[in-house]
PDB file of N, CA and C in Angstrom:
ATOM      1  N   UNK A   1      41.198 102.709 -24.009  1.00  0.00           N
ATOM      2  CA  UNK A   1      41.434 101.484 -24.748  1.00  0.00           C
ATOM      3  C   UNK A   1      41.308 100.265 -23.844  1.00  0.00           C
ATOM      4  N   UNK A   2      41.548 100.472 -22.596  1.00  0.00           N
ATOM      5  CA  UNK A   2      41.929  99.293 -21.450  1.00  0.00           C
ATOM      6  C   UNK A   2      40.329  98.395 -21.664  1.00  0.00           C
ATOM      7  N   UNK A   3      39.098  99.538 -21.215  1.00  0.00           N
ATOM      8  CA  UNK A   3      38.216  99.249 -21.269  1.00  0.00           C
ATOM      9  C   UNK A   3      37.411  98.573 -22.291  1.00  0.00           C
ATOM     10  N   UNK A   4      37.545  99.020 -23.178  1.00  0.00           N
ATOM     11  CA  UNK A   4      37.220  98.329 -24.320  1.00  0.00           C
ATOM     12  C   UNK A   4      38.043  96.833 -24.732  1.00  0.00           C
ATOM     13  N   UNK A   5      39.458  96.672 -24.150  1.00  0.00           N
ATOM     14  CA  UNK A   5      39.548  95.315 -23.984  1.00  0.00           C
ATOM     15  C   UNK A   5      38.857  94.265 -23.263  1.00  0.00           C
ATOM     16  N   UNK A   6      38.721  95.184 -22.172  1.00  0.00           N
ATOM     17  CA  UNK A   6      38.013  93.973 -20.803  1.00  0.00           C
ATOM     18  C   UNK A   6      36.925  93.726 -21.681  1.00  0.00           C
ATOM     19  N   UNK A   7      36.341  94.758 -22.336  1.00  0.00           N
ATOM     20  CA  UNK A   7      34.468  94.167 -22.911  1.00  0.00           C
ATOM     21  C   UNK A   7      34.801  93.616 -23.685  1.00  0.00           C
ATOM     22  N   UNK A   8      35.601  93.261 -24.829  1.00  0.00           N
ATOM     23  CA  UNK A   8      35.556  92.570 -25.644  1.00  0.00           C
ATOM     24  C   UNK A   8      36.606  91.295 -25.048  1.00  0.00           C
ATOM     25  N   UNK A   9      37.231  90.837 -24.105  1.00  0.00           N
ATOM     26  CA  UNK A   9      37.037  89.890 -23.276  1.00  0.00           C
ATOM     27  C   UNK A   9      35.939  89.308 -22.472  1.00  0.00           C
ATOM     28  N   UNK A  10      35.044  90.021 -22.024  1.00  0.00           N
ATOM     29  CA  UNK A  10      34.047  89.493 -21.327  1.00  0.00           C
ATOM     30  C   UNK A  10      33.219  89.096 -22.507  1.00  0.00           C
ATOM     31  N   UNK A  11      33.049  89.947 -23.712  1.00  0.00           N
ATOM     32  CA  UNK A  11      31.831  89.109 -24.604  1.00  0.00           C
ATOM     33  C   UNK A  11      32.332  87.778 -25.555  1.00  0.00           C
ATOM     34  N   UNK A  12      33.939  88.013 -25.535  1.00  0.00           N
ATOM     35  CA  UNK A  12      34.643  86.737 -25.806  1.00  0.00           C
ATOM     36  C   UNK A  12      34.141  85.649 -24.784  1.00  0.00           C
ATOM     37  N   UNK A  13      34.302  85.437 -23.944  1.00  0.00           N
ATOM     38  CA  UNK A  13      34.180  84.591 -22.703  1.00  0.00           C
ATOM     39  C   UNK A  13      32.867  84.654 -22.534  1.00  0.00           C
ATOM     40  N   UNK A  14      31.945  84.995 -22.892  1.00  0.00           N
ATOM     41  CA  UNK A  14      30.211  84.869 -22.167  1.00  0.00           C
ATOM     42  C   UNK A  14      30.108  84.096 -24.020  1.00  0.00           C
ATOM     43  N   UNK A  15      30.158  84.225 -25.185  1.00  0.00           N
ATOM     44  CA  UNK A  15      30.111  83.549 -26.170  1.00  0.00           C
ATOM     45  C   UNK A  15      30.372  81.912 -25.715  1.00  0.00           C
ATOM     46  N   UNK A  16      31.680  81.757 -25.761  1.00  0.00           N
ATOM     47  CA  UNK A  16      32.434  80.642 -25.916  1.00  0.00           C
ATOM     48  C   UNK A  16      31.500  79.677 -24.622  1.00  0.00           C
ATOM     49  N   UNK A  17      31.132  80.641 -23.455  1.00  0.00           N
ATOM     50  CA  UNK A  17      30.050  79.504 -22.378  1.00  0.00           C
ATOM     51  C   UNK A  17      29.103  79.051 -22.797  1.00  0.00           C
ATOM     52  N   UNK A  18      28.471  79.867 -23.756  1.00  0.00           N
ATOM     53  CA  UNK A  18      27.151  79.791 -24.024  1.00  0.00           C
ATOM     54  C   UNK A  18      26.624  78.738 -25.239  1.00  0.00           C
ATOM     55  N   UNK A  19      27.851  77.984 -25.543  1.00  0.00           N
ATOM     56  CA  UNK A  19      27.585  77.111 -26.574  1.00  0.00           C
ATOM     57  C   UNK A  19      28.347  75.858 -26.365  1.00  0.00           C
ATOM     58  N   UNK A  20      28.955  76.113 -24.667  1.00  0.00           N
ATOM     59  CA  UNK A  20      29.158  74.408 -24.376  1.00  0.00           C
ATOM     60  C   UNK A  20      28.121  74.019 -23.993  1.00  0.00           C
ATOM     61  N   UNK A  21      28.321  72.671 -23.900  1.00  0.00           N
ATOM     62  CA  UNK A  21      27.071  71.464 -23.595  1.00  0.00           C
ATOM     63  C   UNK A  21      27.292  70.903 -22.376  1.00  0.00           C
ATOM     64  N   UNK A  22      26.418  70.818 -21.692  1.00  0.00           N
ATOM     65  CA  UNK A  22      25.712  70.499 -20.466  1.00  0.00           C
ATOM     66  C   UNK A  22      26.288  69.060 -20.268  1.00  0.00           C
ATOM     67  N   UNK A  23      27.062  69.023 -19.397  1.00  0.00           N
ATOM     68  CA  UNK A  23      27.446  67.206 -19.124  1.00  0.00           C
ATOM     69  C   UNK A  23      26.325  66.038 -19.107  1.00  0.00           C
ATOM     70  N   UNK A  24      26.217  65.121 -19.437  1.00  0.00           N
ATOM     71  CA  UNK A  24      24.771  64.182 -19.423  1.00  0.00           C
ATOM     72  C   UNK A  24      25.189  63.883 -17.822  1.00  0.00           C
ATOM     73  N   UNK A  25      24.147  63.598 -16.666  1.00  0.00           N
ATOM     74  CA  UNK A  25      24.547  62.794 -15.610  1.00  0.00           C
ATOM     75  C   UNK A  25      24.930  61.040 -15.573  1.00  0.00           C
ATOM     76  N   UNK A  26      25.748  60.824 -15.110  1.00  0.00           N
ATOM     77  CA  UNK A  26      26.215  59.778 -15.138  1.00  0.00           C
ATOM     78  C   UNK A  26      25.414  58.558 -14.707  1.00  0.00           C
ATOM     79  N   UNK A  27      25.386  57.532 -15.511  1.00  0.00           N
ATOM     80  CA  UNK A  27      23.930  56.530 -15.526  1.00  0.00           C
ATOM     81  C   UNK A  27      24.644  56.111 -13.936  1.00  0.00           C
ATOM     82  N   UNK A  28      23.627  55.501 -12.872  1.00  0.00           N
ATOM     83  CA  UNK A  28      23.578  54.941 -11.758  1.00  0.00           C
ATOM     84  C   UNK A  28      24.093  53.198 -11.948  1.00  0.00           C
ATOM     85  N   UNK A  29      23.789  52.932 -13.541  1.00  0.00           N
ATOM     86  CA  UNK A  29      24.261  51.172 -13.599  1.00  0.00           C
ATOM     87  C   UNK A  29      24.524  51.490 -15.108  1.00  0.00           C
ATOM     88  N   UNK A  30      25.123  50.548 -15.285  1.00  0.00           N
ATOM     89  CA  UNK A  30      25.245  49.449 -16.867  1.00  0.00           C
ATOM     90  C   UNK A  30      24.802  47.981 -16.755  1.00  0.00           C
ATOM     91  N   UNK A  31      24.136  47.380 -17.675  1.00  0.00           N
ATOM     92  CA  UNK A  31      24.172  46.359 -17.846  1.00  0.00           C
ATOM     93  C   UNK A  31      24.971  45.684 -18.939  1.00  0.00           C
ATOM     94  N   UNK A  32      26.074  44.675 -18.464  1.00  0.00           N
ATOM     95  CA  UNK A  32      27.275  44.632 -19.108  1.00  0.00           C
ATOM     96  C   UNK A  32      26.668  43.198 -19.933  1.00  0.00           C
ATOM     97  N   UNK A  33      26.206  42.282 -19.546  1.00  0.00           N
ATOM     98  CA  UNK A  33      25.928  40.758 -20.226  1.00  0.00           C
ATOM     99  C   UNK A  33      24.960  40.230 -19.465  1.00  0.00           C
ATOM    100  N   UNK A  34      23.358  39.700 -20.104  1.00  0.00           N
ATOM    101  CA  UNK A  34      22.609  39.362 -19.659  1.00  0.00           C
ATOM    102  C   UNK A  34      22.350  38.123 -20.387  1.00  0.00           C
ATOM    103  N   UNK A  35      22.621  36.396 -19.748  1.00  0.00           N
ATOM    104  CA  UNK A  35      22.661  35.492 -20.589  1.00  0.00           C
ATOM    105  C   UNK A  35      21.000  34.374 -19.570  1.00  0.00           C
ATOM    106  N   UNK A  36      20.570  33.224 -20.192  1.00  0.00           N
ATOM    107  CA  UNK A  36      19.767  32.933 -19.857  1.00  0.00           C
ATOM    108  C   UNK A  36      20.099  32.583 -17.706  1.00  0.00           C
ATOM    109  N   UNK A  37      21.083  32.655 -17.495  1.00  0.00           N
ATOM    110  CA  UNK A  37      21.160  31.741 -15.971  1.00  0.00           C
ATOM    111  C   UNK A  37      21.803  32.960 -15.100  1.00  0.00           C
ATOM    112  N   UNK A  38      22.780  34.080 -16.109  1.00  0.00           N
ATOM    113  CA  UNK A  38      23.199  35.291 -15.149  1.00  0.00           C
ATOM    114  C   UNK A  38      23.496  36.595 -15.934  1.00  0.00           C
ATOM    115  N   UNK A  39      23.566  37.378 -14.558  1.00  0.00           N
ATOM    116  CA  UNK A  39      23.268  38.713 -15.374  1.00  0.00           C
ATOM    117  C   UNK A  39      23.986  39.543 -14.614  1.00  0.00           C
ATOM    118  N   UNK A  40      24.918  40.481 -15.410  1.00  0.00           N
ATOM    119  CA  UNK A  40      26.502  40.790 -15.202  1.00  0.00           C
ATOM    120  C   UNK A  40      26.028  42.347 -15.379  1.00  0.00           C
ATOM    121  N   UNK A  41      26.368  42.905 -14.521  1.00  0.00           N
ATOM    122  CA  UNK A  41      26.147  44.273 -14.469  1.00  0.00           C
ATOM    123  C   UNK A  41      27.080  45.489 -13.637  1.00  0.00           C
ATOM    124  N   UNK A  42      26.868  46.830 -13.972  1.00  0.00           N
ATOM    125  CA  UNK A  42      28.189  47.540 -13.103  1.00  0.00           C
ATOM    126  C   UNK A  42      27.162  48.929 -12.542  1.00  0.00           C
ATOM    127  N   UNK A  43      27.673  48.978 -11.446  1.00  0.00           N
ATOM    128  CA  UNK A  43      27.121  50.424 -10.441  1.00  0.00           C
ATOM    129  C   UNK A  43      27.748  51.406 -10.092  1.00  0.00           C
ATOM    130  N   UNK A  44      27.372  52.368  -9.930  1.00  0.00           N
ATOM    131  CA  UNK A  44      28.690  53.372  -9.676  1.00  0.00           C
ATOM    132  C   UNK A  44      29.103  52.910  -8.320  1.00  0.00           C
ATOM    133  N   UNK A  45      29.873  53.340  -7.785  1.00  0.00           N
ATOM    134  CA  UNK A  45      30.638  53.413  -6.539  1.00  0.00           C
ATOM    135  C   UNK A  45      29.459  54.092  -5.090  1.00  0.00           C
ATOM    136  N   UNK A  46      29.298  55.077  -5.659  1.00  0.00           N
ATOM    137  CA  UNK A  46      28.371  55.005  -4.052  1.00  0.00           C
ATOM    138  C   UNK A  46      27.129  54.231  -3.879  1.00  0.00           C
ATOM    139  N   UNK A  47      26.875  53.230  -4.629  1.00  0.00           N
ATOM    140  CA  UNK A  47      25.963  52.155  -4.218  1.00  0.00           C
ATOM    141  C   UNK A  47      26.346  51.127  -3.616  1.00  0.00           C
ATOM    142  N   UNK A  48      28.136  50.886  -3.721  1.00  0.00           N
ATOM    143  CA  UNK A  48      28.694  49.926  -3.224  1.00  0.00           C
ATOM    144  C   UNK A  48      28.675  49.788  -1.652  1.00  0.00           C
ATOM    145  N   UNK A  49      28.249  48.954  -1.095  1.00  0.00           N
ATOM    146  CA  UNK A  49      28.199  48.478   0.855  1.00  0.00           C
ATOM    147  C   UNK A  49      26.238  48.530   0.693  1.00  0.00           C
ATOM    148  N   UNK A  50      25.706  48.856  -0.135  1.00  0.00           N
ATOM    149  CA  UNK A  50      24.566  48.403  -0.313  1.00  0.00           C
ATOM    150  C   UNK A  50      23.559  47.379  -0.646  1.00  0.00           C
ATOM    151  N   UNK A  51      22.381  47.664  -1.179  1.00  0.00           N
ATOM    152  CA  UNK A  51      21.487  46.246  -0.987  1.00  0.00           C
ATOM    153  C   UNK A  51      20.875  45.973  -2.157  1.00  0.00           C
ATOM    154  N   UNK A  52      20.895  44.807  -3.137  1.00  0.00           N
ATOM    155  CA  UNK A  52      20.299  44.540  -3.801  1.00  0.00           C
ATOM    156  C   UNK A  52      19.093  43.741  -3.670  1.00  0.00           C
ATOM    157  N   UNK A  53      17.981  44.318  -4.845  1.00  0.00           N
ATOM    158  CA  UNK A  53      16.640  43.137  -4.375  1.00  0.00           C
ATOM    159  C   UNK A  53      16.343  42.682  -5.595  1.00  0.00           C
ATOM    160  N   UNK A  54      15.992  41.839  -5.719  1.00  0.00           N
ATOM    161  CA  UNK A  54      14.986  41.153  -6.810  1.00  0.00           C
ATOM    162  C   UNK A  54      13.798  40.623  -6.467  1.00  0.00           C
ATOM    163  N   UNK A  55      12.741  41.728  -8.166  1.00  0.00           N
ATOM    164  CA  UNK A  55      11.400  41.050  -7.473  1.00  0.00           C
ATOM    165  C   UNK A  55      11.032  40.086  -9.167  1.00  0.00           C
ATOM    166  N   UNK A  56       9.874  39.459  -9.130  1.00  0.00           N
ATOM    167  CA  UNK A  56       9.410  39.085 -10.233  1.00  0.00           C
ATOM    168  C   UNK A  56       8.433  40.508 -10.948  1.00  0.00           C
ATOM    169  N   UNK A  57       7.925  40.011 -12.095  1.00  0.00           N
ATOM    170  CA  UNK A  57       7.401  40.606 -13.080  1.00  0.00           C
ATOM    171  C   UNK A  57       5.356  41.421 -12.214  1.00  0.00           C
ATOM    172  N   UNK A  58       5.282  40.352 -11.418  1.00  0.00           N
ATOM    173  CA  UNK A  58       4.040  40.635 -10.617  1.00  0.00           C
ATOM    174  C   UNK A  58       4.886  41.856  -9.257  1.00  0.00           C
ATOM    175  N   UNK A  59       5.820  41.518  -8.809  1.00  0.00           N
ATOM    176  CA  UNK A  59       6.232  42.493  -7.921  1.00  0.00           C
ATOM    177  C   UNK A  59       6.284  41.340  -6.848  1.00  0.00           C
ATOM    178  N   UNK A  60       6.656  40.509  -7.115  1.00  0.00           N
ATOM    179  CA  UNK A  60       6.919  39.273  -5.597  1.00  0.00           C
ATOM    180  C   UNK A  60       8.178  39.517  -5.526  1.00  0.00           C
ATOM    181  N   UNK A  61       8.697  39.955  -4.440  1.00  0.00           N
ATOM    182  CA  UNK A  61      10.336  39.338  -3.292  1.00  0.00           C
ATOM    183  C   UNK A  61      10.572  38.175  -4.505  1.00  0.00           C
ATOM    184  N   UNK A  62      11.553  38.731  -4.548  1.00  0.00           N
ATOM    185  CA  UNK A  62      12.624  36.850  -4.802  1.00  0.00           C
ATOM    186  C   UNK A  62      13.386  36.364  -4.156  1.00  0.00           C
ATOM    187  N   UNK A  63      14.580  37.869  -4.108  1.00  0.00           N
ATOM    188  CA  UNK A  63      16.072  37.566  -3.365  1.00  0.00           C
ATOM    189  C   UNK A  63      16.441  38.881  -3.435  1.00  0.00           C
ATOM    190  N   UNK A  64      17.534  38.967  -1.971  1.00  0.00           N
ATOM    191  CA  UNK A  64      18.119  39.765  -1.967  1.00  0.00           C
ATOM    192  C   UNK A  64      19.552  39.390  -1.109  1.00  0.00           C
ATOM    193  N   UNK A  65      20.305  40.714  -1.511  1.00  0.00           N
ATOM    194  CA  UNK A  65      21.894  40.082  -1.001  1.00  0.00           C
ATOM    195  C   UNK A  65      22.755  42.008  -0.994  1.00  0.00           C
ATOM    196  N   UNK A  66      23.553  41.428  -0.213  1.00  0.00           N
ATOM    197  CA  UNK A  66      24.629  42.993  -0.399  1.00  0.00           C
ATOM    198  C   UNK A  66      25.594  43.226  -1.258  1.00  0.00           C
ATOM    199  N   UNK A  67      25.709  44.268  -1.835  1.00  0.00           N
ATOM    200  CA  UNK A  67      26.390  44.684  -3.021  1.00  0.00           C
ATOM    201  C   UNK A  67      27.961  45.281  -2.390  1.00  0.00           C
ATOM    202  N   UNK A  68      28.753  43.780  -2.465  1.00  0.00           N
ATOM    203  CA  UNK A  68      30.576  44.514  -2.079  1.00  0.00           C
ATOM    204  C   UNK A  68      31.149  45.128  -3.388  1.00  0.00           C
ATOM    205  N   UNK A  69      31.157  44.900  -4.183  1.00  0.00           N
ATOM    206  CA  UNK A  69      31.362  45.560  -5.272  1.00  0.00           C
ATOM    207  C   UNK A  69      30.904  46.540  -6.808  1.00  0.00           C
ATOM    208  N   UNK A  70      31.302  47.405  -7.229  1.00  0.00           N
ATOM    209  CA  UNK A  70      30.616  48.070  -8.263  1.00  0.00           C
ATOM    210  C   UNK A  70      30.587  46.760  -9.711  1.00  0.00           C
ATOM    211  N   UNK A  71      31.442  45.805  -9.779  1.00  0.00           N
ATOM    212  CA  UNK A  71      30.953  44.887 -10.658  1.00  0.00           C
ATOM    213  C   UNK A  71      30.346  43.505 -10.285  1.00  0.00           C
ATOM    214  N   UNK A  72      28.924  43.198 -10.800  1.00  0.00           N
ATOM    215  CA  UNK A  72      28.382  41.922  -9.777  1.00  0.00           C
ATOM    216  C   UNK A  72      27.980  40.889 -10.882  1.00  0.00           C
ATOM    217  N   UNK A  73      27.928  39.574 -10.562  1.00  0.00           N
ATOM    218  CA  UNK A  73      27.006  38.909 -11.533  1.00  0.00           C
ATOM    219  C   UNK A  73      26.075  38.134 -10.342  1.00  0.00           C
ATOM    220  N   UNK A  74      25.122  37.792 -11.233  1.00  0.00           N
ATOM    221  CA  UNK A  74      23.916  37.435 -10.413  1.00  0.00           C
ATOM    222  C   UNK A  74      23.272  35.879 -10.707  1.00  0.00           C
ATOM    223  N   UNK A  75      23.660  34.697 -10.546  1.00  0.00           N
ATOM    224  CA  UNK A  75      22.728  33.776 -10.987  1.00  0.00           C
ATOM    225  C   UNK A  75      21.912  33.506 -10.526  1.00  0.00           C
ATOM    226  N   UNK A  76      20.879  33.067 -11.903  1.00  0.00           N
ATOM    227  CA  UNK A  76      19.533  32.287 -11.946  1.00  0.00           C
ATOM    228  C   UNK A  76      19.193  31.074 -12.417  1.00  0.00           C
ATOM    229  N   UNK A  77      19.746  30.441 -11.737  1.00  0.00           N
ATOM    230  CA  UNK A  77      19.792  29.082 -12.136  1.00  0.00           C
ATOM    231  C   UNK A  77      18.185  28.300 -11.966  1.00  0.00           C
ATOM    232  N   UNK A  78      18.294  28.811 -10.593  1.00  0.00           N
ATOM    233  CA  UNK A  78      16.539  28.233  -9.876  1.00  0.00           C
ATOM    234  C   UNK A  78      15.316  29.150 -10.648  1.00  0.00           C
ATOM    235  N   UNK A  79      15.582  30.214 -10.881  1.00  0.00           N
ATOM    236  CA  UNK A  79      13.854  30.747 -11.506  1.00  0.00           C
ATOM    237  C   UNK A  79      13.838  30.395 -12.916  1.00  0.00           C
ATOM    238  N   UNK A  80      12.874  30.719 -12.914  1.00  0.00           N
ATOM    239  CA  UNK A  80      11.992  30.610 -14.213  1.00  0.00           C
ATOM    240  C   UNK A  80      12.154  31.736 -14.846  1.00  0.00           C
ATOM    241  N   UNK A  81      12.321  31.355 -16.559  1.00  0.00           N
ATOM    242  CA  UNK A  81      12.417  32.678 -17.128  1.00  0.00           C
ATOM    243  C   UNK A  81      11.044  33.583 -17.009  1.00  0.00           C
ATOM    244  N   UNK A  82      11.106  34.734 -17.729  1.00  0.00           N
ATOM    245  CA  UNK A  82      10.539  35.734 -17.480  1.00  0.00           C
ATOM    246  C   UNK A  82      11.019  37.140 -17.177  1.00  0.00           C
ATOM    247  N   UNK A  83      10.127  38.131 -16.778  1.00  0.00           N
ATOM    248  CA  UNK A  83      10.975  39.435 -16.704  1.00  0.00           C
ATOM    249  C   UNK A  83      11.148  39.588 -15.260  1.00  0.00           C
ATOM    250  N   UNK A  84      12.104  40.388 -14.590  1.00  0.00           N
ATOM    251  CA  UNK A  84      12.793  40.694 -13.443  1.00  0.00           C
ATOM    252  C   UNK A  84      12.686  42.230 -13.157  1.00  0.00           C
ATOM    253  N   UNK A  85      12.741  42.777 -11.884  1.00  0.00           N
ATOM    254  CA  UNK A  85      13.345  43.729 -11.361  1.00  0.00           C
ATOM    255  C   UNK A  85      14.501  43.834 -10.607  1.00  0.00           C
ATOM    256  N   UNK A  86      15.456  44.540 -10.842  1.00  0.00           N
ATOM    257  CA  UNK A  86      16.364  44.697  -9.824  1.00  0.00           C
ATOM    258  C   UNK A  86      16.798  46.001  -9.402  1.00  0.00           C
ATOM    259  N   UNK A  87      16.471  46.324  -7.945  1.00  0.00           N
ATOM    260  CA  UNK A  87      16.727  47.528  -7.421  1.00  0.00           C
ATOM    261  C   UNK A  87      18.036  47.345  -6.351  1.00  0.00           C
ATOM    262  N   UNK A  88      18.842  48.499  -6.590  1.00  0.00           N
ATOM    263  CA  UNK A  88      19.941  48.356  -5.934  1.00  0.00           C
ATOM    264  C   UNK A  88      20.148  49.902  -4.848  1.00  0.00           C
ATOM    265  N   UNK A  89      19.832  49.413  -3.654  1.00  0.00           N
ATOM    266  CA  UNK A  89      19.229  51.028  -3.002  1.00  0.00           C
ATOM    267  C   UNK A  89      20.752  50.744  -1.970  1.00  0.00           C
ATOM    268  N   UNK A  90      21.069  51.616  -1.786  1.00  0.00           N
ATOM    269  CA  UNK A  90      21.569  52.713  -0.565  1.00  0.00           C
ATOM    270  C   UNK A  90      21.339  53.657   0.070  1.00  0.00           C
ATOM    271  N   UNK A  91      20.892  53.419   1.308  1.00  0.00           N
ATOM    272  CA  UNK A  91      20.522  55.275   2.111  1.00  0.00           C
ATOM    273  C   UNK A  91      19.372  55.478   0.811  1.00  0.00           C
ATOM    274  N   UNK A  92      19.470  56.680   0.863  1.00  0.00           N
ATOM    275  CA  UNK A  92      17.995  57.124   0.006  1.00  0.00           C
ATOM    276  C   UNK A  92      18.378  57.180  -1.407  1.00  0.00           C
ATOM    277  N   UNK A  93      19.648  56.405  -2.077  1.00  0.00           N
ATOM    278  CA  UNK A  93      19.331  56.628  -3.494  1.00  0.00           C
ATOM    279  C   UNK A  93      18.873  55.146  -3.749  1.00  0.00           C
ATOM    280  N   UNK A  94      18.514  55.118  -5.068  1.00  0.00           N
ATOM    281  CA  UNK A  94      17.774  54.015  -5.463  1.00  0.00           C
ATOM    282  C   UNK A  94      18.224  53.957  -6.731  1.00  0.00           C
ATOM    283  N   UNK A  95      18.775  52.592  -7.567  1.00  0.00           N
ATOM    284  CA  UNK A  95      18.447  52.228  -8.582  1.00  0.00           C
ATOM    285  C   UNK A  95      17.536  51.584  -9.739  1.00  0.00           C
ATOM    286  N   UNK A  96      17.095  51.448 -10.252  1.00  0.00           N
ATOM    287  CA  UNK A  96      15.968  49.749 -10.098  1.00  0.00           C
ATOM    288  C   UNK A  96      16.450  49.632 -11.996  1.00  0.00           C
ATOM    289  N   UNK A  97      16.076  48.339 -12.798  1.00  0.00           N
ATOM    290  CA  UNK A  97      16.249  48.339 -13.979  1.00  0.00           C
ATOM    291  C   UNK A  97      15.384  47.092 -14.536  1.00  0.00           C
ATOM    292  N   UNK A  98      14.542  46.505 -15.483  1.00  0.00           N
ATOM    293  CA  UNK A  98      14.253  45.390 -15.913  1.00  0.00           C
ATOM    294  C   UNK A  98      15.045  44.940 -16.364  1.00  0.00           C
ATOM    295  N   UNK A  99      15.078  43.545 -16.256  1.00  0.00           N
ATOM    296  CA  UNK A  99      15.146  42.536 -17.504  1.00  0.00           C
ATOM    297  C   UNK A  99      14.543  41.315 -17.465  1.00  0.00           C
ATOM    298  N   UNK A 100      15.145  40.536 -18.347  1.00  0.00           N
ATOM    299  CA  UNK A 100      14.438  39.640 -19.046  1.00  0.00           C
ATOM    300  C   UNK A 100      15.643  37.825 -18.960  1.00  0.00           C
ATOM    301  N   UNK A 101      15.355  37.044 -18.070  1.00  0.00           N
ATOM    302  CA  UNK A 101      15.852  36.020 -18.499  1.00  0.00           C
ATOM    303  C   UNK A 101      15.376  35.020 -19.022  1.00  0.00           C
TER     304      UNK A 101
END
């Protein structure tokens, strides 16, 4: 009888795995508020002591600066609207995201 419990524990327990769901990975940013002059956004934590860049829509340098915190805002007072890149790298991970001011 013993035996026949354990198996019908083990096929209890190999069921019940087999129909959870896979965690999604956790996004690298959010973009929290993007208004015409700044743009408010959040990173996870190990990007923080890292480097942000901004390029334009052609791929030109704009600006760049270091990221002390996982929540940043960014003004654009001086450019011109249009679309943006912003990559936010540490060591070898990388973020990057468009938008649009």
């Amino acid at each position: 009888m013993k035996p026949l419990s354990v198996l019908l524990a083990l096929l209890i327990l190999t069921v019940s795995t087999s129909f959870a769901k896979p965690k999604k990975p956790k996004p690298d940013y959010k973009i929290i508020s993007i208004k015409r002059h700044s743009l408010y956004f959040k990173v996870d934590k190990s990007f923080v002591g890292g480097r942000m860049e901004i390029y334009n829509a052609s791929g030109e340098f704009m600006e760049a600066d270091d990221l002390p915190h996982t929540h940043t805002v960014i003004y654009f007072e001086e450019m011109p609207e249009g679309s943006y890149v912003l990559k936010v790298i540490k060591g070898s991970k990388v973020a990057a995201f468009t938008f649009k001011i």
